[in-house]
C-alpha atoms as a PDB file:
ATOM      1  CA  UNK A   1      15.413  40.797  14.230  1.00  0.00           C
ATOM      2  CA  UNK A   2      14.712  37.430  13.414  1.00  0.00           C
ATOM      3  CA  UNK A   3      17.869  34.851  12.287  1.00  0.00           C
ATOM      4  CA  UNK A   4      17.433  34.362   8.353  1.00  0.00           C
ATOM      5  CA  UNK A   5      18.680  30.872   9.504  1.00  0.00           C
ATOM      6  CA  UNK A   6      17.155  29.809  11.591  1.00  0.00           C
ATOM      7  CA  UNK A   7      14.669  27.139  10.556  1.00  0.00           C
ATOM      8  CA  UNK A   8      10.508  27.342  11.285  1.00  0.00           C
ATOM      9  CA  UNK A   9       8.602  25.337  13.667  1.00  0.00           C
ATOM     10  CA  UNK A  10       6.812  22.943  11.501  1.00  0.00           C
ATOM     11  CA  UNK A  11       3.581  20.862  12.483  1.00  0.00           C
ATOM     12  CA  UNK A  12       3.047  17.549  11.378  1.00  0.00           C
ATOM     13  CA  UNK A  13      -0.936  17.763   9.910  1.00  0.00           C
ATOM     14  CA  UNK A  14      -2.607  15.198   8.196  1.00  0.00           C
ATOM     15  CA  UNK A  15      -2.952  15.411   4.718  1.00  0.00           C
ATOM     16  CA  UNK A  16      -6.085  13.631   2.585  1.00  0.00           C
ATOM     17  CA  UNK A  17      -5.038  10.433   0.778  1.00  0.00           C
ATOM     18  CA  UNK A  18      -7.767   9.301  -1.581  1.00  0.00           C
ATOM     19  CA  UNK A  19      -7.956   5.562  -1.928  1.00  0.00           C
ATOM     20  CA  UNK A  20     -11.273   5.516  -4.922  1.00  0.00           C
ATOM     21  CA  UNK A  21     -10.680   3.671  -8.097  1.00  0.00           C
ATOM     22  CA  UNK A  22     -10.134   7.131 -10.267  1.00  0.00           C
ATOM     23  CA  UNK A  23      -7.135   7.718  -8.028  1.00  0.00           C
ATOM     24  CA  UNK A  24      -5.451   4.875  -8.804  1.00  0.00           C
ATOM     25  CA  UNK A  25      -2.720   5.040 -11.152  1.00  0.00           C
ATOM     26  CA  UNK A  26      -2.366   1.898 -13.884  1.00  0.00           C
ATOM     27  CA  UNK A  27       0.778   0.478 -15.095  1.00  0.00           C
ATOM     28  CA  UNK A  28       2.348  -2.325 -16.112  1.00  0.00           C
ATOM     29  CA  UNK A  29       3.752  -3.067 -12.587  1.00  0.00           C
ATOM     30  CA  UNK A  30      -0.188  -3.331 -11.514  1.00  0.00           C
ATOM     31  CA  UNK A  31      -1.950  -4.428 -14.341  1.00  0.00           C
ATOM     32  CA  UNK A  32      -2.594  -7.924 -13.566  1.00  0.00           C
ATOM     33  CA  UNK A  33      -3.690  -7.229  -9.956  1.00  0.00           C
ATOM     34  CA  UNK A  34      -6.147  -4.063 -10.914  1.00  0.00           C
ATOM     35  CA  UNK A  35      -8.194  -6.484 -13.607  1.00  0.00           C
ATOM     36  CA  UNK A  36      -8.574  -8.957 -10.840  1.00  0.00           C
ATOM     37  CA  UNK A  37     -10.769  -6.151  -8.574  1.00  0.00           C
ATOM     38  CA  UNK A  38     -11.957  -4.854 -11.742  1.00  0.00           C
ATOM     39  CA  UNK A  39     -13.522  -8.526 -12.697  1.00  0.00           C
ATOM     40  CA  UNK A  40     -14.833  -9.035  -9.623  1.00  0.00           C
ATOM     41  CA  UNK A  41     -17.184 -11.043  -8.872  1.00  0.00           C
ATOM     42  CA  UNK A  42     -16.118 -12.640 -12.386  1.00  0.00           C
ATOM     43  CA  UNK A  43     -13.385 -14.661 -10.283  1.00  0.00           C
ATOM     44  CA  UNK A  44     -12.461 -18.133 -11.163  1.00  0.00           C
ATOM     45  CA  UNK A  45     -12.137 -18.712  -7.509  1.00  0.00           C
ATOM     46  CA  UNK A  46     -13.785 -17.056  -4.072  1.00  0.00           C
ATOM     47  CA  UNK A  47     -10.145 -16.668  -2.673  1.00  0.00           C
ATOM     48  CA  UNK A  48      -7.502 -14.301  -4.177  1.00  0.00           C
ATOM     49  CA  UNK A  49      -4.250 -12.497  -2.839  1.00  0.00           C
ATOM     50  CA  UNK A  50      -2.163  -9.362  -4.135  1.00  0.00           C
ATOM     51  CA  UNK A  51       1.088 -10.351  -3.149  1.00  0.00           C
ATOM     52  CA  UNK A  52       4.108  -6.656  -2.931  1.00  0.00           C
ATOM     53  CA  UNK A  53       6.062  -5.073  -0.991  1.00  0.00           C
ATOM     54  CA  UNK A  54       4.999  -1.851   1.600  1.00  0.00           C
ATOM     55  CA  UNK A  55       4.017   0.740  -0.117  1.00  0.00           C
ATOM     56  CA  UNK A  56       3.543  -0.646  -3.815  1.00  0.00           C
ATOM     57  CA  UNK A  57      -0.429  -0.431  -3.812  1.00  0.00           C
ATOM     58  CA  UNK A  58      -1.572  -3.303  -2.376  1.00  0.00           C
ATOM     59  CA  UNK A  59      -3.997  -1.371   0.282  1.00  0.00           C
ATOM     60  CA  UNK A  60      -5.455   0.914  -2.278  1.00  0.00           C
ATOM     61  CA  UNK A  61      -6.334  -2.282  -4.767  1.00  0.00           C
ATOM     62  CA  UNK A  62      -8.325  -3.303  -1.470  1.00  0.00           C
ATOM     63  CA  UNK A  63      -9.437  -0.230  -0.899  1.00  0.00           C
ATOM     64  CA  UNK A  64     -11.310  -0.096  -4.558  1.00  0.00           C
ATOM     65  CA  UNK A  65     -12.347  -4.124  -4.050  1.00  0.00           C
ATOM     66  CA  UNK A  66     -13.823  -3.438  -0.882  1.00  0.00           C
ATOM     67  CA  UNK A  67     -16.124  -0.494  -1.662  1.00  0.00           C
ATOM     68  CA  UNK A  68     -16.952  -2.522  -5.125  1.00  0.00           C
ATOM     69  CA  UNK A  69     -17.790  -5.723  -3.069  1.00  0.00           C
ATOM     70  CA  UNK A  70     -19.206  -3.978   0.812  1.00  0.00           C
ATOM     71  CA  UNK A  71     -16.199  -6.027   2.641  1.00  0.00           C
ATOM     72  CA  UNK A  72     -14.946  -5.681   6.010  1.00  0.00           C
ATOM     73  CA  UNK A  73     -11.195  -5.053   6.166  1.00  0.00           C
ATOM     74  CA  UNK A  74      -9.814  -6.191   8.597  1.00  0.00           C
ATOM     75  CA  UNK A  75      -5.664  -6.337   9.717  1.00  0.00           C
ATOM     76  CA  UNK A  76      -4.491 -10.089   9.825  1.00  0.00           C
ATOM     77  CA  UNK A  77      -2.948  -9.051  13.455  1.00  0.00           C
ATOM     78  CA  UNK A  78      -6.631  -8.352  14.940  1.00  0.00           C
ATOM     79  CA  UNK A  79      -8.430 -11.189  13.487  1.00  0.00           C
ATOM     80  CA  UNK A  80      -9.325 -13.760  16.975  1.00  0.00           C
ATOM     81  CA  UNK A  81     -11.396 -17.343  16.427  1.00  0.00           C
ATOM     82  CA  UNK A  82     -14.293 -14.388  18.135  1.00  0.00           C
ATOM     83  CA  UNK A  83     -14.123 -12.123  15.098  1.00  0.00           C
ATOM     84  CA  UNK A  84     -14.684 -14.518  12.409  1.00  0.00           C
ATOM     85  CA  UNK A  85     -18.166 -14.770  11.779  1.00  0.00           C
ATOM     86  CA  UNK A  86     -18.343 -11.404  11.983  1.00  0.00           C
ATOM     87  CA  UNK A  87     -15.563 -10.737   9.613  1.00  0.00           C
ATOM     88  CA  UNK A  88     -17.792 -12.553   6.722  1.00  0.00           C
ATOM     89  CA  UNK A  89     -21.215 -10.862   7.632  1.00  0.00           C
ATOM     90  CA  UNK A  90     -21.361  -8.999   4.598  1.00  0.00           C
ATOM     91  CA  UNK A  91     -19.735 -12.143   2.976  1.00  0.00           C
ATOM     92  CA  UNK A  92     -16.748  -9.886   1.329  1.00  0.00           C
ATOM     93  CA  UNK A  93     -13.294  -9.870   3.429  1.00  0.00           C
ATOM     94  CA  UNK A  94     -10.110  -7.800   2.853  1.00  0.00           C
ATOM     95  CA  UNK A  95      -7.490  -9.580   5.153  1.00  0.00           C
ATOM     96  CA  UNK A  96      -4.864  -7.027   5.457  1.00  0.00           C
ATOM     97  CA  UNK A  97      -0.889  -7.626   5.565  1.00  0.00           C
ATOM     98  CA  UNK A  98      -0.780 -11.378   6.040  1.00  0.00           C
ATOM     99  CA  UNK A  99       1.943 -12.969   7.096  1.00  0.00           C
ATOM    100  CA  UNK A 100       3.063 -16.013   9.515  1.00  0.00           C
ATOM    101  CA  UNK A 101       4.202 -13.720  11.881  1.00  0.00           C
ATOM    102  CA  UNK A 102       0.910 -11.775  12.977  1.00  0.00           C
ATOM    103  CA  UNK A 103      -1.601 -14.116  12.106  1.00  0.00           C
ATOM    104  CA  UNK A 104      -3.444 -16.396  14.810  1.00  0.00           C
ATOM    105  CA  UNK A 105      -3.597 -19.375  12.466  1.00  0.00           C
ATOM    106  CA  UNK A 106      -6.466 -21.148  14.064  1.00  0.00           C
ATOM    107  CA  UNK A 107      -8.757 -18.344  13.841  1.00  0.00           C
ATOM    108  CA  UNK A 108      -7.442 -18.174  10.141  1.00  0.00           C
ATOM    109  CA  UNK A 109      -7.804 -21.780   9.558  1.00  0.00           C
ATOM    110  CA  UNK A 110     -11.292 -21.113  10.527  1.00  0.00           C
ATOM    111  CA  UNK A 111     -11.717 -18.560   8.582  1.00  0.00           C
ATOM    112  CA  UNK A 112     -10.805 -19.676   4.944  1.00  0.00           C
ATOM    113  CA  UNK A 113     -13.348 -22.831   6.432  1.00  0.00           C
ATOM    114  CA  UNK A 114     -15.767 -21.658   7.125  1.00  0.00           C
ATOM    115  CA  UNK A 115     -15.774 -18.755   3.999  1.00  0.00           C
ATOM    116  CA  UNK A 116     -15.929 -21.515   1.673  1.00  0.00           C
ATOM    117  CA  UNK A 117     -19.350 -23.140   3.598  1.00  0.00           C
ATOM    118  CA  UNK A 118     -21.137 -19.386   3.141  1.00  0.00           C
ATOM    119  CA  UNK A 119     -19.651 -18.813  -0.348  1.00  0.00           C
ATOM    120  CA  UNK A 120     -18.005 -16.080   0.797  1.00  0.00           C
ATOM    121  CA  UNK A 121     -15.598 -14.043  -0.885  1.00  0.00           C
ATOM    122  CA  UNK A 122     -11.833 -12.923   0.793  1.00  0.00           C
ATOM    123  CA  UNK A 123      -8.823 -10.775  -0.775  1.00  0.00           C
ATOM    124  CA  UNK A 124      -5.633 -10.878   0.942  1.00  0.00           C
ATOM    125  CA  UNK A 125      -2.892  -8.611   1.073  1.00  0.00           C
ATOM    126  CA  UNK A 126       0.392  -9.698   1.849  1.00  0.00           C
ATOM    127  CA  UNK A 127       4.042  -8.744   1.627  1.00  0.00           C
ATOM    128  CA  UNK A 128       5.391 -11.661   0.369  1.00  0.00           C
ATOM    129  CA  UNK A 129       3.667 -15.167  -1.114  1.00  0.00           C
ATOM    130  CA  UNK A 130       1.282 -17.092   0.692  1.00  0.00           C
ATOM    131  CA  UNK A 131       2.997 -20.615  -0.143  1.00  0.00           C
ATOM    132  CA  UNK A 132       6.375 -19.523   1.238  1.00  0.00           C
ATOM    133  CA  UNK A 133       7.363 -21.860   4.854  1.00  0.00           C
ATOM    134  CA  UNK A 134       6.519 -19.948   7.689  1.00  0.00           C
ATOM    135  CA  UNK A 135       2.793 -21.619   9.250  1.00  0.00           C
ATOM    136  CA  UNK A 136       2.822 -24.052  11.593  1.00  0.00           C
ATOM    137  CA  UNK A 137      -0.264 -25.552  10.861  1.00  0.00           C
ATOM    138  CA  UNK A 138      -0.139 -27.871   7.708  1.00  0.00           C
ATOM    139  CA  UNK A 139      -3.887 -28.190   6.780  1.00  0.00           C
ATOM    140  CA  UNK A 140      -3.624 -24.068   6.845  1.00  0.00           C
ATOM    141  CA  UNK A 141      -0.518 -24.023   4.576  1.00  0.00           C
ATOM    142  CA  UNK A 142      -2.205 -25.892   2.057  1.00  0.00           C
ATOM    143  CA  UNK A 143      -5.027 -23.861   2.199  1.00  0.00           C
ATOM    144  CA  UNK A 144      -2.450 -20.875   1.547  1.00  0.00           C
ATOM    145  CA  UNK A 145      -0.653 -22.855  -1.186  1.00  0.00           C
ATOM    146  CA  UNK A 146      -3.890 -22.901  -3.753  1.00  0.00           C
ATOM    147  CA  UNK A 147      -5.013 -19.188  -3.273  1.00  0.00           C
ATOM    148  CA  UNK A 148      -4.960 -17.547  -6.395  1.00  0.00           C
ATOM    149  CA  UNK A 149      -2.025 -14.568  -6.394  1.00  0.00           C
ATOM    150  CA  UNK A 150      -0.434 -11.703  -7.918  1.00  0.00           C
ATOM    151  CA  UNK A 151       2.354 -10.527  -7.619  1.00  0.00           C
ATOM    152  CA  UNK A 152       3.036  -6.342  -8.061  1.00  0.00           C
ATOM    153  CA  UNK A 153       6.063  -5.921 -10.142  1.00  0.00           C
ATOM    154  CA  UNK A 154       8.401  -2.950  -9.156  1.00  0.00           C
ATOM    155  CA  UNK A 155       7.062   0.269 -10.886  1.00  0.00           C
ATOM    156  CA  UNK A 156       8.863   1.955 -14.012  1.00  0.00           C
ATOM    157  CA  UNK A 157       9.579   5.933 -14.156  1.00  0.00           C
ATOM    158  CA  UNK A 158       6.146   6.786 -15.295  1.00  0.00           C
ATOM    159  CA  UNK A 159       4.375   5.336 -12.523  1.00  0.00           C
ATOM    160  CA  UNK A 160       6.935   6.743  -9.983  1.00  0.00           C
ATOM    161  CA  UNK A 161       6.594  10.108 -11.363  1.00  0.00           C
ATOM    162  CA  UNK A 162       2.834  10.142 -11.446  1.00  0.00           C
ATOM    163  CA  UNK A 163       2.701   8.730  -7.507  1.00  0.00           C
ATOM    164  CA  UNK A 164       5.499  11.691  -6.549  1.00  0.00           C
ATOM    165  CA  UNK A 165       3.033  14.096  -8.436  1.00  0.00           C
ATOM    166  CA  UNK A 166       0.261  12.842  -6.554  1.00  0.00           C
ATOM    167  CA  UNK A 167       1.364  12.567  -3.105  1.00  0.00           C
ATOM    168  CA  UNK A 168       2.562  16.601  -3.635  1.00  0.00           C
ATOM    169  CA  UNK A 169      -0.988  17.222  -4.733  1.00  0.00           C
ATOM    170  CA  UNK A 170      -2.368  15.449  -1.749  1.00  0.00           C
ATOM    171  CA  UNK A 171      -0.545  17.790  -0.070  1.00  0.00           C
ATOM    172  CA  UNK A 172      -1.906  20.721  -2.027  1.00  0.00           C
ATOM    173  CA  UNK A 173       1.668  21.235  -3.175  1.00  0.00           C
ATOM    174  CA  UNK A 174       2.944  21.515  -6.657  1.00  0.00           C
ATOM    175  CA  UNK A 175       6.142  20.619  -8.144  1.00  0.00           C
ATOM    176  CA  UNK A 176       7.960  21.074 -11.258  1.00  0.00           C
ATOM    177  CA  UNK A 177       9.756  18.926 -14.041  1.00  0.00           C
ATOM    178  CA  UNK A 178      13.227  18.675 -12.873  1.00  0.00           C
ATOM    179  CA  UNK A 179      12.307  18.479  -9.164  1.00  0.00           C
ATOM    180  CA  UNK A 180      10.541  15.242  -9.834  1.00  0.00           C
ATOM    181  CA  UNK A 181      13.055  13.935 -12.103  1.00  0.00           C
ATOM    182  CA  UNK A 182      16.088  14.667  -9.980  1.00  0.00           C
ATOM    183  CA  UNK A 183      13.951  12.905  -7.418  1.00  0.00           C
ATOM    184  CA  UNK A 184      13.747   9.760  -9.455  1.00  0.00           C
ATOM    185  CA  UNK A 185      17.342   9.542  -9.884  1.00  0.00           C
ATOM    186  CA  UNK A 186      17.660   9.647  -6.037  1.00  0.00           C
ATOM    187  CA  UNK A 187      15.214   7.639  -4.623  1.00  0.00           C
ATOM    188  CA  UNK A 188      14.685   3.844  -4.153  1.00  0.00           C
ATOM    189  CA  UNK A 189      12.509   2.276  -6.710  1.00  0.00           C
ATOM    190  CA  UNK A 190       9.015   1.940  -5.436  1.00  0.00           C
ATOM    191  CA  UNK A 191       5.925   3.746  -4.205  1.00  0.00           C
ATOM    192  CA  UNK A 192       6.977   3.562  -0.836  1.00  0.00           C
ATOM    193  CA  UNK A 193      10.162   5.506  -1.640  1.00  0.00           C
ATOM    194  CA  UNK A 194       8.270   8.151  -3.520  1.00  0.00           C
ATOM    195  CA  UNK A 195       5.944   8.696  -1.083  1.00  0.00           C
ATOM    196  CA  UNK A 196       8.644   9.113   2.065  1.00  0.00           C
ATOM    197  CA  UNK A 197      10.383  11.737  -0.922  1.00  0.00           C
ATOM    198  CA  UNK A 198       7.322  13.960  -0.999  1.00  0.00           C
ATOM    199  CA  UNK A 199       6.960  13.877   2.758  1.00  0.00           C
ATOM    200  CA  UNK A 200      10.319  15.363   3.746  1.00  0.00           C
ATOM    201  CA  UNK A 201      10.370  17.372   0.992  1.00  0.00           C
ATOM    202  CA  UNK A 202       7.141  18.847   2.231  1.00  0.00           C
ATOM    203  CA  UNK A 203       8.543  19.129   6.388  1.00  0.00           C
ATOM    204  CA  UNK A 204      12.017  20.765   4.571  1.00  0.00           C
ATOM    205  CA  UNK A 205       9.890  23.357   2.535  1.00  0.00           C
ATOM    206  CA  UNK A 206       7.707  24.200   5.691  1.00  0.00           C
ATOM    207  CA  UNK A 207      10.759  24.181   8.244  1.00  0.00           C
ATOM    208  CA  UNK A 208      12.996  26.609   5.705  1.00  0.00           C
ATOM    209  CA  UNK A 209      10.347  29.027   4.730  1.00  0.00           C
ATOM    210  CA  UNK A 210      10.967  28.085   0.789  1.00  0.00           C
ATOM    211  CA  UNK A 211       9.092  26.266  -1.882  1.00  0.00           C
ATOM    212  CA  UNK A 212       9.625  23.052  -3.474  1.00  0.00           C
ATOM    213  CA  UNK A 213      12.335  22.691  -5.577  1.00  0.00           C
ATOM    214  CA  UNK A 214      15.580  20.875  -7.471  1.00  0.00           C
ATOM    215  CA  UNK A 215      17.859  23.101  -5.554  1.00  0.00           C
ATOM    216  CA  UNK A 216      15.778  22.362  -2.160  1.00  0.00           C
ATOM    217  CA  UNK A 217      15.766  18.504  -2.908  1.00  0.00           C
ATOM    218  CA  UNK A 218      19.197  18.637  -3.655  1.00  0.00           C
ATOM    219  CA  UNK A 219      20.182  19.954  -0.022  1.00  0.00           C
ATOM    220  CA  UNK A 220      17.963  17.832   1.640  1.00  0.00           C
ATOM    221  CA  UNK A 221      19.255  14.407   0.047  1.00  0.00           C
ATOM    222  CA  UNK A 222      23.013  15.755   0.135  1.00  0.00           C
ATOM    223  CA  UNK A 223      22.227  16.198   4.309  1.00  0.00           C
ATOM    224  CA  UNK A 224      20.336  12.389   4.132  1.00  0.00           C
ATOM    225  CA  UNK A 225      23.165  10.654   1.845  1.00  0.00           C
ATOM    226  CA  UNK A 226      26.005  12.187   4.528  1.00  0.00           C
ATOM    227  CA  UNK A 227      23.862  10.792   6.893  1.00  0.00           C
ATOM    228  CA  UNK A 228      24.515   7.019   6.007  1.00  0.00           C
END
């Protein structure tokens, strides 16, 4: 007879995560950045940067720029003085997750150069501002200094809400009212947060056999707060 406690093997399967422009979810936190990829290629300069935190939306605003636009994406860890022409071919680039760190700054020096002789046009994600110390390489840093950026703001309740909604649905789960407001008053405040929440919820309700609810979320952040 099987143990009524003892807990289900569980199998981590991908779930669908659409990144399209009538997935995204507006707010005031985002406002500022969405109406830059909504303008394009209305920009007052060729250059731009969406500047926030992991997690806070800065890959799906690329996402929508670069099917808007035809760019390449590429990570700012992969990009070599090799890749750079072809980086522009389609003369669009999303540079993903910039920072001093991962960056080969020659191969970006060239790239920002050589953009601006073919017109091209380049959106760069990063986790915190381009004009912050960090490169090495001074001509580069000033380059930095005069892109164009905005900032995400952290999100408010509605926003959270709707993304905790959203990453259940992705996961072709539904929740109710007072699970996903008991979850706000737990979790951290950003998208990154909300979308860990819906994860383990998601492993917990597999691995116990029982749907998604307060009382379920309840154990499973008592058992994560005694944790720490």
């Amino acid at each position: 007879m099987p143990d009524p406690g003892a807990r289900q093997l569980t199998l981590d399967l991908p779930h669908a995560e659409s990144f399209h422009r009538d997935d995204f979810l507006p707010d005031p936190s985002n406002e500022a950045a969405l109406a830059l990829v909504d303008a394009w290629p209305d920009w007052p300069d060729r250059f731009a940067a969406i500047v926030g935190p992991a997690g806070s939306g800065k890959s799906h605003l690329a996402a929508i720029w670069a099917e808007r636009s035809g760019a390449r994406v590429v990570d700012a860890a992969s990009l070599t003085l090799e890749e750079v022409p072809r980086a522009l071919v389609t003369g669009a680039l999303v540079l993903e997750d910039l920072s001093p760190d991962r960056v080969d700054e020659t191969a970006l020096f060239h790239l920002l150069n050589l953009a601006r002789q073919e017109g091209a046009y380049i959106l760069i994600t990063a986790a915190k501002r381009l004009d912050l110390e960090g490169y090495t390489l001074a001509d580069l840093a000033s380059r930095l200094r005069a892109v164009p950026a905005i900032s995400l703001s952290p999100p408010g309740d509605a926003l959270l809400a709707a993304v905790l909604v959203k990453h259940f649905a992705d996961r072709q789960l539904m929740v109710d009212e007072d699970t996903v407001a008991y979850l706000l008053s737990r979790i951290e405040r950003s998208l990154a947060a909300a979308r860990e929440a819906a994860g383990q919820l998601d492993q917990a309700s597999l691995s116990r056999g029982r749907r998604i609810t307060r009382a379920l979320a309840a154990e499973l952040f008592r058992t994560e707060e005694s944790k720490s």
